[in-house]
PDB file of N, CA and C in Angstrom:
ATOM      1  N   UNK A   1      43.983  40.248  -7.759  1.00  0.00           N
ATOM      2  CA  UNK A   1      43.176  39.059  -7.624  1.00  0.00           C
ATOM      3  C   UNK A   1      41.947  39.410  -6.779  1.00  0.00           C
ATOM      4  N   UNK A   2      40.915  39.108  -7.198  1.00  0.00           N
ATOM      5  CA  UNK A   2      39.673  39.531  -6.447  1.00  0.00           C
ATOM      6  C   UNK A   2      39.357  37.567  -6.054  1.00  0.00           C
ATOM      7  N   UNK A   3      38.970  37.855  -4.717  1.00  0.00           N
ATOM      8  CA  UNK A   3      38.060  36.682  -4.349  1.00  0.00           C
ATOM      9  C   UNK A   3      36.608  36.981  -3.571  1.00  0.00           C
ATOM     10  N   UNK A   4      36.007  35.948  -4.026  1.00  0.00           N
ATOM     11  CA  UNK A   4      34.259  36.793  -3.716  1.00  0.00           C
ATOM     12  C   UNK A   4      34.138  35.190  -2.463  1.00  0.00           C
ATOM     13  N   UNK A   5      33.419  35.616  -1.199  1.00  0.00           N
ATOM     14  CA  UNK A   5      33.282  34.756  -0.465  1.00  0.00           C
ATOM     15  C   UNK A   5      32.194  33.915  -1.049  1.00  0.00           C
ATOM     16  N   UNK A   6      31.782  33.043   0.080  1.00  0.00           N
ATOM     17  CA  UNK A   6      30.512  32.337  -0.102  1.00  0.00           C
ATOM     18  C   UNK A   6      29.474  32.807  -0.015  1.00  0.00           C
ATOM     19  N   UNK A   7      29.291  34.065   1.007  1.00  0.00           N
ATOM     20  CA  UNK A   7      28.250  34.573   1.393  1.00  0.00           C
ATOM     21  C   UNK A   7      28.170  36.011   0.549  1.00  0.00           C
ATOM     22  N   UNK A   8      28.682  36.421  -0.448  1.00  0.00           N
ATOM     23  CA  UNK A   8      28.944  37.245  -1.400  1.00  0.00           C
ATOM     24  C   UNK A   8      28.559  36.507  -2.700  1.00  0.00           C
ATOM     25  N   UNK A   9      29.110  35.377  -2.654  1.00  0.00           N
ATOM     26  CA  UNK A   9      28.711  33.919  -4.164  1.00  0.00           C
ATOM     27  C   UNK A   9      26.977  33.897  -4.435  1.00  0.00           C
ATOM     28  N   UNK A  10      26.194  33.983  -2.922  1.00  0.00           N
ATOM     29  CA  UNK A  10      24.785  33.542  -2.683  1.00  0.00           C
ATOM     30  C   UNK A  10      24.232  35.180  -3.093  1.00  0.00           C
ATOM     31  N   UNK A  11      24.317  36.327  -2.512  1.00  0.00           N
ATOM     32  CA  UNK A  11      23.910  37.061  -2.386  1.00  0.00           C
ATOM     33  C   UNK A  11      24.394  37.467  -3.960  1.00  0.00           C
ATOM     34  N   UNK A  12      24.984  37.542  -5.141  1.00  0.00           N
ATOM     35  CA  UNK A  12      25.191  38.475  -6.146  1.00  0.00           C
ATOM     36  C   UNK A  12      24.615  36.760  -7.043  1.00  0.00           C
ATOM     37  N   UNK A  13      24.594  35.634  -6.730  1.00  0.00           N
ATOM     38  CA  UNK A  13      23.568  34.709  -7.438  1.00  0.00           C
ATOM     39  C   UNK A  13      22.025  35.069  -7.256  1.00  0.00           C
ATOM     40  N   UNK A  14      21.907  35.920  -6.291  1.00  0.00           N
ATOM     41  CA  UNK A  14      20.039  35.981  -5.946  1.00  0.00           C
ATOM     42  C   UNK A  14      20.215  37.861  -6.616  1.00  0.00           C
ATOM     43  N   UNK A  15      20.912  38.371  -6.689  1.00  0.00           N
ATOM     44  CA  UNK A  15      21.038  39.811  -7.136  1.00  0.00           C
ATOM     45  C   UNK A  15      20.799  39.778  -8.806  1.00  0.00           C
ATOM     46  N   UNK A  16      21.604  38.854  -9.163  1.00  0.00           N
ATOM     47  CA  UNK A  16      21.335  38.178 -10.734  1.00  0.00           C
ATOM     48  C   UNK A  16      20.064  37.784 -11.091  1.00  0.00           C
ATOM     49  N   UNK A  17      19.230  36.438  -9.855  1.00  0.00           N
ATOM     50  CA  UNK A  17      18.099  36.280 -10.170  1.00  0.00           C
ATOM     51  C   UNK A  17      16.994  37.058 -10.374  1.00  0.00           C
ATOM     52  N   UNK A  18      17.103  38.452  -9.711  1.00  0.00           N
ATOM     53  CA  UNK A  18      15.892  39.321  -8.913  1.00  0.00           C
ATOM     54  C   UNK A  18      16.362  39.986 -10.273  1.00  0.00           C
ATOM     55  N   UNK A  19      17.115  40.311 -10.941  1.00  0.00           N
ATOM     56  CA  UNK A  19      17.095  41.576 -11.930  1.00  0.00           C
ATOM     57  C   UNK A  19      16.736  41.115 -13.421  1.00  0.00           C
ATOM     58  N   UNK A  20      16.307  41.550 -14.053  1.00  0.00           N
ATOM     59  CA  UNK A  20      16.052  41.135 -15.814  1.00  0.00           C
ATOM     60  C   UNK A  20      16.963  42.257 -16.539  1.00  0.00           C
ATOM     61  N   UNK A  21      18.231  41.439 -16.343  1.00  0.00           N
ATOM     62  CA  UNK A  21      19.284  42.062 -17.597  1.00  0.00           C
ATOM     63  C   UNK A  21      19.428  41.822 -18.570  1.00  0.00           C
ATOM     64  N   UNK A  22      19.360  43.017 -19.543  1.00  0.00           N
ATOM     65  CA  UNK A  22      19.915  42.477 -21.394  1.00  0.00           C
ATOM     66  C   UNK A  22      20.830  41.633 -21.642  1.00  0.00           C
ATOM     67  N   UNK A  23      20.772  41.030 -22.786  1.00  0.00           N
ATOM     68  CA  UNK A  23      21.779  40.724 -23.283  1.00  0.00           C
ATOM     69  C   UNK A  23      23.374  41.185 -22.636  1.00  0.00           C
ATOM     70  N   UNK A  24      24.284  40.919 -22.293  1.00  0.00           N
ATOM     71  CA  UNK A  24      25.474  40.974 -22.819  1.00  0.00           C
ATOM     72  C   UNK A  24      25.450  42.282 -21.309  1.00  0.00           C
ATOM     73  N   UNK A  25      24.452  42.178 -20.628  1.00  0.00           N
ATOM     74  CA  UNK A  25      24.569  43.830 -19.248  1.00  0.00           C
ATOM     75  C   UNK A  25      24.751  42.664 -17.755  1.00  0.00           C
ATOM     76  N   UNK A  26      25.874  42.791 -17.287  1.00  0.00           N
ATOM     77  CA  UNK A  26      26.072  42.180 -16.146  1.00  0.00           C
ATOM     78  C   UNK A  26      26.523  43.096 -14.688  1.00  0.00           C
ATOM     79  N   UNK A  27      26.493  42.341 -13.412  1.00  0.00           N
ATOM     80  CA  UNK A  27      27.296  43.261 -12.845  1.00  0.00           C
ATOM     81  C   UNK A  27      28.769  43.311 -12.523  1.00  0.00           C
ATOM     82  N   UNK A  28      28.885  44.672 -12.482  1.00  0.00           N
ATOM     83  CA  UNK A  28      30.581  45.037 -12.384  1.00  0.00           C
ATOM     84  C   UNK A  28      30.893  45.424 -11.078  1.00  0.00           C
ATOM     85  N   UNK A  29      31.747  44.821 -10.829  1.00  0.00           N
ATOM     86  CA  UNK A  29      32.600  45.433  -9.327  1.00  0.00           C
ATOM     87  C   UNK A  29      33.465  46.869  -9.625  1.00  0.00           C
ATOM     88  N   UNK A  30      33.113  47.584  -9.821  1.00  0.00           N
ATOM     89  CA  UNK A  30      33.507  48.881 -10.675  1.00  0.00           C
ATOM     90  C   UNK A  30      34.093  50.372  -9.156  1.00  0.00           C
ATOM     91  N   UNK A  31      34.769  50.645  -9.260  1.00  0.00           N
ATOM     92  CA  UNK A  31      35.710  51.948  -8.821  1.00  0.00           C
ATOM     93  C   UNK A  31      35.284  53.003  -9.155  1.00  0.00           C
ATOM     94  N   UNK A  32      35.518  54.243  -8.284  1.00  0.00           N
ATOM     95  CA  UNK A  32      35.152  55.616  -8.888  1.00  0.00           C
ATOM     96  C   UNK A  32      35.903  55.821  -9.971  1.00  0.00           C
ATOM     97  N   UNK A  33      35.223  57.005 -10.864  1.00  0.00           N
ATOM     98  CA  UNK A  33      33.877  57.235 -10.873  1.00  0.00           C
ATOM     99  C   UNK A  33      33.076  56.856 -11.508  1.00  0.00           C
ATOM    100  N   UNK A  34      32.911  55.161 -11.910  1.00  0.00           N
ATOM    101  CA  UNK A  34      31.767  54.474 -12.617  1.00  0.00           C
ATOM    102  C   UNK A  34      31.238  54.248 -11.254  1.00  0.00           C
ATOM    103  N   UNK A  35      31.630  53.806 -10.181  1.00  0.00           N
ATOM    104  CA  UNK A  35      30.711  53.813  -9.126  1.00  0.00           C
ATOM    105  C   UNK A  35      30.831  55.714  -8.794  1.00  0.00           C
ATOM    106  N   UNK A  36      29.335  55.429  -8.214  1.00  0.00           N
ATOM    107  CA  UNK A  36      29.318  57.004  -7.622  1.00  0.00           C
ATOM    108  C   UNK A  36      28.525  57.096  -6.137  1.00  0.00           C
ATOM    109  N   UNK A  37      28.693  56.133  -5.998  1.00  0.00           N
ATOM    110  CA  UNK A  37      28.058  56.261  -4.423  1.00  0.00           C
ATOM    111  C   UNK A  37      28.816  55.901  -2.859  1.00  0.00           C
ATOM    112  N   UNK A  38      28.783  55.966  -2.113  1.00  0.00           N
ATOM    113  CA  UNK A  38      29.822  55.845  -1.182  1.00  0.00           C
ATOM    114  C   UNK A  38      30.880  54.978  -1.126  1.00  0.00           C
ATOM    115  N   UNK A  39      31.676  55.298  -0.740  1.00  0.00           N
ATOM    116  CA  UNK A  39      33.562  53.932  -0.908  1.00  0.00           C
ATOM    117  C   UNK A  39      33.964  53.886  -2.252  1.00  0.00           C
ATOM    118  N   UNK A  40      35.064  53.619  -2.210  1.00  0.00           N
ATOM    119  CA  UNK A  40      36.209  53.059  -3.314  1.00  0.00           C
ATOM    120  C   UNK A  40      35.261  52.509  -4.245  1.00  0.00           C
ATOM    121  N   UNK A  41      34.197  51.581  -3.958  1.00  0.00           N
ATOM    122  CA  UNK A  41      34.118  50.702  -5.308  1.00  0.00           C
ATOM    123  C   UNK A  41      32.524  50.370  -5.165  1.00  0.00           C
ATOM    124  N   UNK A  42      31.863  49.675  -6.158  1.00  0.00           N
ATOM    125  CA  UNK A  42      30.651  49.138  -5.692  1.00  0.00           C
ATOM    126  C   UNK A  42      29.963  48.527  -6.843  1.00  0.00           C
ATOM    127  N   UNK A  43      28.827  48.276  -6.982  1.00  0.00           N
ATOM    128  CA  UNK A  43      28.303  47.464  -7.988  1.00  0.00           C
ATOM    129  C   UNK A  43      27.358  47.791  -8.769  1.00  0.00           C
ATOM    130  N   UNK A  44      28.055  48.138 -10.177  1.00  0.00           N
ATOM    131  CA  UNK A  44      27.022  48.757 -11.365  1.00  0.00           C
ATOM    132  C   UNK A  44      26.635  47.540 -11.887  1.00  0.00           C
ATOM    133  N   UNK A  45      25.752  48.016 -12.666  1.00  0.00           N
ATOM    134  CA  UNK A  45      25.065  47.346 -14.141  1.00  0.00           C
ATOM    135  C   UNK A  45      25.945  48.001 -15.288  1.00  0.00           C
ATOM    136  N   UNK A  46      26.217  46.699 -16.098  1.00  0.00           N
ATOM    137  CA  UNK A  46      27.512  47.698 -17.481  1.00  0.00           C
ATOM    138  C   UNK A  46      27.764  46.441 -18.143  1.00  0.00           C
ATOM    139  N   UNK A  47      27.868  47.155 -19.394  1.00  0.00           N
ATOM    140  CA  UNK A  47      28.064  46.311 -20.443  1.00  0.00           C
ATOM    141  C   UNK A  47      29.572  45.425 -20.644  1.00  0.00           C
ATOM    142  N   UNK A  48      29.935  43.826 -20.525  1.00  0.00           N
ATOM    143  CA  UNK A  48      30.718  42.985 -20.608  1.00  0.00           C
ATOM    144  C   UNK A  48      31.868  43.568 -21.727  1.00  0.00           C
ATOM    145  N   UNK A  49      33.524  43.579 -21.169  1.00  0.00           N
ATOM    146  CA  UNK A  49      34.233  43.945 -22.271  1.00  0.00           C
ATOM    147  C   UNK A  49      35.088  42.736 -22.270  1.00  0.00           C
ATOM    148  N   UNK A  50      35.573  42.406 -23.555  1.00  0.00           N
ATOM    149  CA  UNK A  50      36.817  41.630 -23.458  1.00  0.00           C
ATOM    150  C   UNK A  50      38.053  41.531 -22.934  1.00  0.00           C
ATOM    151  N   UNK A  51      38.161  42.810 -22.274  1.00  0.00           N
ATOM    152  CA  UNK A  51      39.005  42.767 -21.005  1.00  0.00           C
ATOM    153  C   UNK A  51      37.957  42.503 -19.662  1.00  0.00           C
ATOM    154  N   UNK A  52      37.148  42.132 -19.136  1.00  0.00           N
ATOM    155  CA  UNK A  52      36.900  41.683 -18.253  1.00  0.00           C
ATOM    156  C   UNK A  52      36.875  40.419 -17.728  1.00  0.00           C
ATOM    157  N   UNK A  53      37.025  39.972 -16.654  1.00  0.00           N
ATOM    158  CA  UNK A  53      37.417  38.575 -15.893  1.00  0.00           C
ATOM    159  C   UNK A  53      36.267  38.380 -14.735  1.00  0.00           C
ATOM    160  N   UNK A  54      35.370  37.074 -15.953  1.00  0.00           N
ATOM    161  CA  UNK A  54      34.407  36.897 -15.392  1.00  0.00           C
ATOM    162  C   UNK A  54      34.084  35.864 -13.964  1.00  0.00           C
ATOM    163  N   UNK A  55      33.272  36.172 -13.154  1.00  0.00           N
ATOM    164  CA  UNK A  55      33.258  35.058 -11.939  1.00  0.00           C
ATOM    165  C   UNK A  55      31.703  34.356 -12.131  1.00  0.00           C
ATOM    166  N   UNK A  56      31.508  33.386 -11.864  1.00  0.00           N
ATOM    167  CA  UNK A  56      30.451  32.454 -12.313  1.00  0.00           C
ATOM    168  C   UNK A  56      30.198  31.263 -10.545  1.00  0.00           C
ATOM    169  N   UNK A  57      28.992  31.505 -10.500  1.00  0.00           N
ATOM    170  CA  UNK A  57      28.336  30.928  -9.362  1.00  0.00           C
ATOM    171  C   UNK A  57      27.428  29.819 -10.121  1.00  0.00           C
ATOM    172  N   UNK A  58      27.813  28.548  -9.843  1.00  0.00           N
ATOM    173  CA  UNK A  58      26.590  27.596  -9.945  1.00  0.00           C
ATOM    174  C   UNK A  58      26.061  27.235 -11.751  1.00  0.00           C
ATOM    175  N   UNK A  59      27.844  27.945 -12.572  1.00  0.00           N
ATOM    176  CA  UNK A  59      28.208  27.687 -13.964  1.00  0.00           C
ATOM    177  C   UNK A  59      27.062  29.369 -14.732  1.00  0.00           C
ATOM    178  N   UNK A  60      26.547  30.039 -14.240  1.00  0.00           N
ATOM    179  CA  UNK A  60      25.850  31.301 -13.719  1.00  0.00           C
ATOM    180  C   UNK A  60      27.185  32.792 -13.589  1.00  0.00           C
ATOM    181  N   UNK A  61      26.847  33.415 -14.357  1.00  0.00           N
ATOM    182  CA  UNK A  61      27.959  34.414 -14.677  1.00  0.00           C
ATOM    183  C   UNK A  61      27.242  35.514 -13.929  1.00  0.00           C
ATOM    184  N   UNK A  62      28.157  35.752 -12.342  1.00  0.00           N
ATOM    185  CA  UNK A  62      27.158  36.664 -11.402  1.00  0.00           C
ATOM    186  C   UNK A  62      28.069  37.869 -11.295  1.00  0.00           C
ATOM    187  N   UNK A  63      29.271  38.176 -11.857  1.00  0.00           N
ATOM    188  CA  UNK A  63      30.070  39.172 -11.812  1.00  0.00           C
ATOM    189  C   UNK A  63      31.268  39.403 -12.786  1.00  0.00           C
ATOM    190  N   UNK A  64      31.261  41.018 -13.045  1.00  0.00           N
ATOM    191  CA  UNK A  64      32.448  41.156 -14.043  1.00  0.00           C
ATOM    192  C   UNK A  64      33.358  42.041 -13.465  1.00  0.00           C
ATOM    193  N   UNK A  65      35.047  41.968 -13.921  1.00  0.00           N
ATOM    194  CA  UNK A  65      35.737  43.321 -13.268  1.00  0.00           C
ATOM    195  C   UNK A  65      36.621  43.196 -13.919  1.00  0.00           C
ATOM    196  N   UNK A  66      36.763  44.306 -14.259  1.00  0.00           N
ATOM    197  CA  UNK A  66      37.917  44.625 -15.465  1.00  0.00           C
ATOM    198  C   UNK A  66      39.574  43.765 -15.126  1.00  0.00           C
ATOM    199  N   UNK A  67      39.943  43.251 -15.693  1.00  0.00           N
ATOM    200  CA  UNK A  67      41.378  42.366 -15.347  1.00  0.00           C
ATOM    201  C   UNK A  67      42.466  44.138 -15.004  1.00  0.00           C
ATOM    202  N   UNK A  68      42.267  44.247 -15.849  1.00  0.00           N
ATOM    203  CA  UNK A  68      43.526  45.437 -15.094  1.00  0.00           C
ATOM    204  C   UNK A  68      43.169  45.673 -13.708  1.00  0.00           C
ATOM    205  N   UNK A  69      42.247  46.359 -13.677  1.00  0.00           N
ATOM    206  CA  UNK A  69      41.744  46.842 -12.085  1.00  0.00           C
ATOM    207  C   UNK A  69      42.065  45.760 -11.356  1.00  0.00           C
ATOM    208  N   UNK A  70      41.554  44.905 -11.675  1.00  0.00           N
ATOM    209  CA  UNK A  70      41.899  43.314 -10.771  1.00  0.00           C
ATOM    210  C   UNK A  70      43.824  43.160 -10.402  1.00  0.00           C
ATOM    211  N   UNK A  71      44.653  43.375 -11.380  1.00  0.00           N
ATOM    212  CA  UNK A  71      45.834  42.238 -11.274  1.00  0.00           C
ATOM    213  C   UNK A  71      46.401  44.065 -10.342  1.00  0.00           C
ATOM    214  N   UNK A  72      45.602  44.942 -10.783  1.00  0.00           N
ATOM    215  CA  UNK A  72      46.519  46.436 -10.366  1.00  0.00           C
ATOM    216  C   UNK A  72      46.145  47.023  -8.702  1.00  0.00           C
ATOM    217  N   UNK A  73      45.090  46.011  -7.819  1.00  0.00           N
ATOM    218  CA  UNK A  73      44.390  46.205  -6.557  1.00  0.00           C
ATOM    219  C   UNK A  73      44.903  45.530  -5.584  1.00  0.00           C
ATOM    220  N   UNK A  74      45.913  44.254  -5.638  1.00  0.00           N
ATOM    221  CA  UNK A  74      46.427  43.440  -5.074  1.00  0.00           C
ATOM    222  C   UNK A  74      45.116  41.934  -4.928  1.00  0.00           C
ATOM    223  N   UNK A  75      45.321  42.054  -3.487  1.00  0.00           N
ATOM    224  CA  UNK A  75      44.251  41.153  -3.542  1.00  0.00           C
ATOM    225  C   UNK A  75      42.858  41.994  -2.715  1.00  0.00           C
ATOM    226  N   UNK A  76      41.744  41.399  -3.207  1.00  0.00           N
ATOM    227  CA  UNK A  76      40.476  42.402  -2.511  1.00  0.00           C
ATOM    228  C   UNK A  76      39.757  41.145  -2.278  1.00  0.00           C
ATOM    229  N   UNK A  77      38.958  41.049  -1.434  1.00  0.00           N
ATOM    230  CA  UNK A  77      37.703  40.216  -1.023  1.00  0.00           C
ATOM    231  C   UNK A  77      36.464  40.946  -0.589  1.00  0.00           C
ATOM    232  N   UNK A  78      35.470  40.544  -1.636  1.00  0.00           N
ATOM    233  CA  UNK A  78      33.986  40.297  -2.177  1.00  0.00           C
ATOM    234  C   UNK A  78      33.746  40.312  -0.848  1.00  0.00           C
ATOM    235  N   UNK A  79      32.555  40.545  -0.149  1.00  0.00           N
ATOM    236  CA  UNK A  79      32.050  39.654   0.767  1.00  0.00           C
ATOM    237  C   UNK A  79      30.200  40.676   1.121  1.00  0.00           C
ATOM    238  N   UNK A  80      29.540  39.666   1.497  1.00  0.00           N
ATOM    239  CA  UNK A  80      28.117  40.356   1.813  1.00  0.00           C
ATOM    240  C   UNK A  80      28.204  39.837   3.168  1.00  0.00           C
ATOM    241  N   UNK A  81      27.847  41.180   3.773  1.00  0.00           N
ATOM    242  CA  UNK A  81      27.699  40.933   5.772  1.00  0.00           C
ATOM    243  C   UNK A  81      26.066  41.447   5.732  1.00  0.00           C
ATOM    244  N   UNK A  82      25.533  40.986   6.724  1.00  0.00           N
ATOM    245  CA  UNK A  82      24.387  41.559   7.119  1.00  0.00           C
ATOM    246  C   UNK A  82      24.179  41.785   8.541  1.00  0.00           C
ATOM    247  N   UNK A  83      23.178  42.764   8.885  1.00  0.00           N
ATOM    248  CA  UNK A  83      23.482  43.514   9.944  1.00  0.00           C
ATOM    249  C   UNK A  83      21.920  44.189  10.370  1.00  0.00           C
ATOM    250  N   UNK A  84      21.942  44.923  11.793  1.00  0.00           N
ATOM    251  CA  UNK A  84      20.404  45.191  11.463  1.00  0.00           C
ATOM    252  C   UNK A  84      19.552  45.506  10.754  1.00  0.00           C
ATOM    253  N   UNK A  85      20.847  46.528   9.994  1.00  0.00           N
ATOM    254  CA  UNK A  85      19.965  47.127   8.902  1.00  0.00           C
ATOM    255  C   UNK A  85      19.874  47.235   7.824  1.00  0.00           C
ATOM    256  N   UNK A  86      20.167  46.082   7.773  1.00  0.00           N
ATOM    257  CA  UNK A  86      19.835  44.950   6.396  1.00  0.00           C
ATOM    258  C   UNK A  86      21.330  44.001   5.831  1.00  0.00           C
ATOM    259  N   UNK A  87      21.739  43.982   4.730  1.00  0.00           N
ATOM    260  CA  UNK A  87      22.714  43.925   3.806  1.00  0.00           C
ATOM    261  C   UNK A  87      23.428  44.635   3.086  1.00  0.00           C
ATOM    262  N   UNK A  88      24.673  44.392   3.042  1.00  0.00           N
ATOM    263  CA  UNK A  88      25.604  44.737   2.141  1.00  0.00           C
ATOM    264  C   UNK A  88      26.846  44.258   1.391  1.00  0.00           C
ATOM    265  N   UNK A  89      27.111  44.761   0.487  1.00  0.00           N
ATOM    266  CA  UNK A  89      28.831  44.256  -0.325  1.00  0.00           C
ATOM    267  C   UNK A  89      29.183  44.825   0.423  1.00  0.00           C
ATOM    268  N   UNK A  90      30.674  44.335   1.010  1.00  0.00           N
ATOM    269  CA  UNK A  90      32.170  44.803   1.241  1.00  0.00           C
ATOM    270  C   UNK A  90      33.211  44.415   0.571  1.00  0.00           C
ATOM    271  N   UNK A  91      34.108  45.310  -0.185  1.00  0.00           N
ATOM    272  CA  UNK A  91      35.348  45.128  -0.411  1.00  0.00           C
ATOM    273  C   UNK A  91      36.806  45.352   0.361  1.00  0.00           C
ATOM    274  N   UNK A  92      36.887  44.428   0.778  1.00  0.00           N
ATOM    275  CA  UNK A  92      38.470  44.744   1.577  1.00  0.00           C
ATOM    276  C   UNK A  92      39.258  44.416   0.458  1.00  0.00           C
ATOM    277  N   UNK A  93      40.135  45.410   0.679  1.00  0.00           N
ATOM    278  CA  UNK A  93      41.811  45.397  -0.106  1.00  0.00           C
ATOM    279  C   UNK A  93      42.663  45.199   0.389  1.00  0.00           C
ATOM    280  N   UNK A  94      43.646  44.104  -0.108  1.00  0.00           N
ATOM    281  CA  UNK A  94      45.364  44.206   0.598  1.00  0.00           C
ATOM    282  C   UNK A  94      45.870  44.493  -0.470  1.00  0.00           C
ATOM    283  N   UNK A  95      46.825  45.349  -0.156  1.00  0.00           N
ATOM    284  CA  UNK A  95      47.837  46.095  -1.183  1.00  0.00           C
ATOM    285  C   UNK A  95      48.996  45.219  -0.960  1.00  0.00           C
ATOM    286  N   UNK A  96      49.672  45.188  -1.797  1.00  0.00           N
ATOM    287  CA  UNK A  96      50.844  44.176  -2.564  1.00  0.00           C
ATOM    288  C   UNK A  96      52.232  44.383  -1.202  1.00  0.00           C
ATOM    289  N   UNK A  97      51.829  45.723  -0.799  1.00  0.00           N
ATOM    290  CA  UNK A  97      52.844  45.915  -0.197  1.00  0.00           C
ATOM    291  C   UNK A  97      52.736  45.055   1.419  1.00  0.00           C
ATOM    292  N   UNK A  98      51.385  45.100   1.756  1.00  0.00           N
ATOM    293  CA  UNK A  98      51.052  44.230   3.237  1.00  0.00           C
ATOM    294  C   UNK A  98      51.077  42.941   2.812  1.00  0.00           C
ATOM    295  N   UNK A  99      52.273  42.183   3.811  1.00  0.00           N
ATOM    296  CA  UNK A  99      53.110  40.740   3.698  1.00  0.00           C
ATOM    297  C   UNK A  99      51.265  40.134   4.171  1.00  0.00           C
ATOM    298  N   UNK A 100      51.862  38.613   3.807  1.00  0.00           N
ATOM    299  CA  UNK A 100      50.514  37.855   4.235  1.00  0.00           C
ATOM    300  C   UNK A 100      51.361  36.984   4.936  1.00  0.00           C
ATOM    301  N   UNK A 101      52.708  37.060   4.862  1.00  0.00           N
ATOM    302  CA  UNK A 101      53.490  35.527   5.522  1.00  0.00           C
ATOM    303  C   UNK A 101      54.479  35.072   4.434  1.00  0.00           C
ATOM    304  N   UNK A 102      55.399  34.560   4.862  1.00  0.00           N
ATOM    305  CA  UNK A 102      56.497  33.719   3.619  1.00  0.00           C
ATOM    306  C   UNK A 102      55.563  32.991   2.980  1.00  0.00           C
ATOM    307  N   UNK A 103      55.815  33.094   1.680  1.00  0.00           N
ATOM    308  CA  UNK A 103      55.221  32.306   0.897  1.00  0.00           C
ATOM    309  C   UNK A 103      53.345  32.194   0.747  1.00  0.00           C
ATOM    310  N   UNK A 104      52.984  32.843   1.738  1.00  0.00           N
ATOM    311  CA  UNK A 104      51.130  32.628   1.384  1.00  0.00           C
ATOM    312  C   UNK A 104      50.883  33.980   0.285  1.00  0.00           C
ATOM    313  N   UNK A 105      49.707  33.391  -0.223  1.00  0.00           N
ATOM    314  CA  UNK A 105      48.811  34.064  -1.267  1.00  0.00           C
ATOM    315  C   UNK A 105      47.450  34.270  -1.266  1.00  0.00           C
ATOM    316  N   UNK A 106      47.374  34.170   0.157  1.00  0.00           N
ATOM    317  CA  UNK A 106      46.105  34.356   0.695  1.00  0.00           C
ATOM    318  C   UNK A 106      46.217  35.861   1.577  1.00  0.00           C
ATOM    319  N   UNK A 107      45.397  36.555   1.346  1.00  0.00           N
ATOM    320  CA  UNK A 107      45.028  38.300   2.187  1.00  0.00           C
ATOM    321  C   UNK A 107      45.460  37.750   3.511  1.00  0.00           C
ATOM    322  N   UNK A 108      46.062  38.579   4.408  1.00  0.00           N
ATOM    323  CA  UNK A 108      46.113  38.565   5.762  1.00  0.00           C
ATOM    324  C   UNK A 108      44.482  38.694   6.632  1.00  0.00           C
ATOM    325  N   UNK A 109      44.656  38.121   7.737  1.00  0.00           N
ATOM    326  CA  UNK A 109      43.500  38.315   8.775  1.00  0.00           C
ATOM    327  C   UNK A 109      43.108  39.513   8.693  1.00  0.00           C
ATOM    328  N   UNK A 110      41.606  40.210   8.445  1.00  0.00           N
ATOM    329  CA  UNK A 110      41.206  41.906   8.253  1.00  0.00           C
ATOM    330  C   UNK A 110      41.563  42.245   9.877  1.00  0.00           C
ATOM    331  N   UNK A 111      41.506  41.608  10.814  1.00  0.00           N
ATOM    332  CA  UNK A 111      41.397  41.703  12.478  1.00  0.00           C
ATOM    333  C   UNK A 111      43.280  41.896  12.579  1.00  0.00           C
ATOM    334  N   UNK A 112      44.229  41.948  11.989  1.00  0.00           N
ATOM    335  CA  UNK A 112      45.593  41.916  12.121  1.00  0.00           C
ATOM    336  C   UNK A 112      46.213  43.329  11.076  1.00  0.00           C
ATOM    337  N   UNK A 113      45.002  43.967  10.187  1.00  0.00           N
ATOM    338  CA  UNK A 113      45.521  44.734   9.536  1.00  0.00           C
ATOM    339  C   UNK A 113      45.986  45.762  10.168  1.00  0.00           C
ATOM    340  N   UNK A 114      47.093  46.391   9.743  1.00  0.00           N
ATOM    341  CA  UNK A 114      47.388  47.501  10.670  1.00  0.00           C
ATOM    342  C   UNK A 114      46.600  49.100   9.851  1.00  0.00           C
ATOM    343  N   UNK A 115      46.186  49.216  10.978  1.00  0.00           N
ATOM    344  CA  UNK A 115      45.130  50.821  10.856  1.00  0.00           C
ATOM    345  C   UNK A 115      46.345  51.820  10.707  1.00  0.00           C
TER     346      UNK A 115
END
């Protein structure tokens, strides 16, 4: 399950606006090695498949990610922080195996994860 914050919702809605994509070319929350630049994962330009599970800001289709990758990551959260030096995506991951609590389905606190 991927969840994209609010401040991740705004920032990949204005990432959408600023770019002139083809037809049917969106962005992907994509894993090595379709991503190739630093961390686990990051955000290409790539063509929409019918296995992908689309997220939509403001009825606005601002992100794609393959459903396997998705249901096979546990849960991950989207999020854009900014900082002096400038902006960025972050993806945090909880793996299936780190409890969140009886019964929740919500990621644990990132400040409680154990390092």
């Amino acid at each position: 399950m991927v969840i994209i914050t609010e401040a991740a919702q705004r920032a990949l809605k204005a990432l959408v606006e600023s770019r002139n994509l083809e037809e049917g070319r969106h962005i992907r929350l994509a894993p090595q090695p379709i991503w190739t630049g630093e961390g686990d994962f990051g955000l290409v330009i790539d063509n929409e498949n019918e296995d992908d599970q689309p997220f939509y800001v403001e009825g606005r289709k601002v992100l794609i990610v393959d459903r396997q990758m998705a249901e096979g990551i546990g849960s991950a959260v989207l999020d854009y922080k900014e900082s002096g030096a400038g902006g960025r995506f972050t993806v945090d991951i909880y793996s299936p195996q780190t409890s969140a609590g009886a019964g929740s389905s919500e990621p644990p606190n990132p400040q409680e994860r154990p390092t």
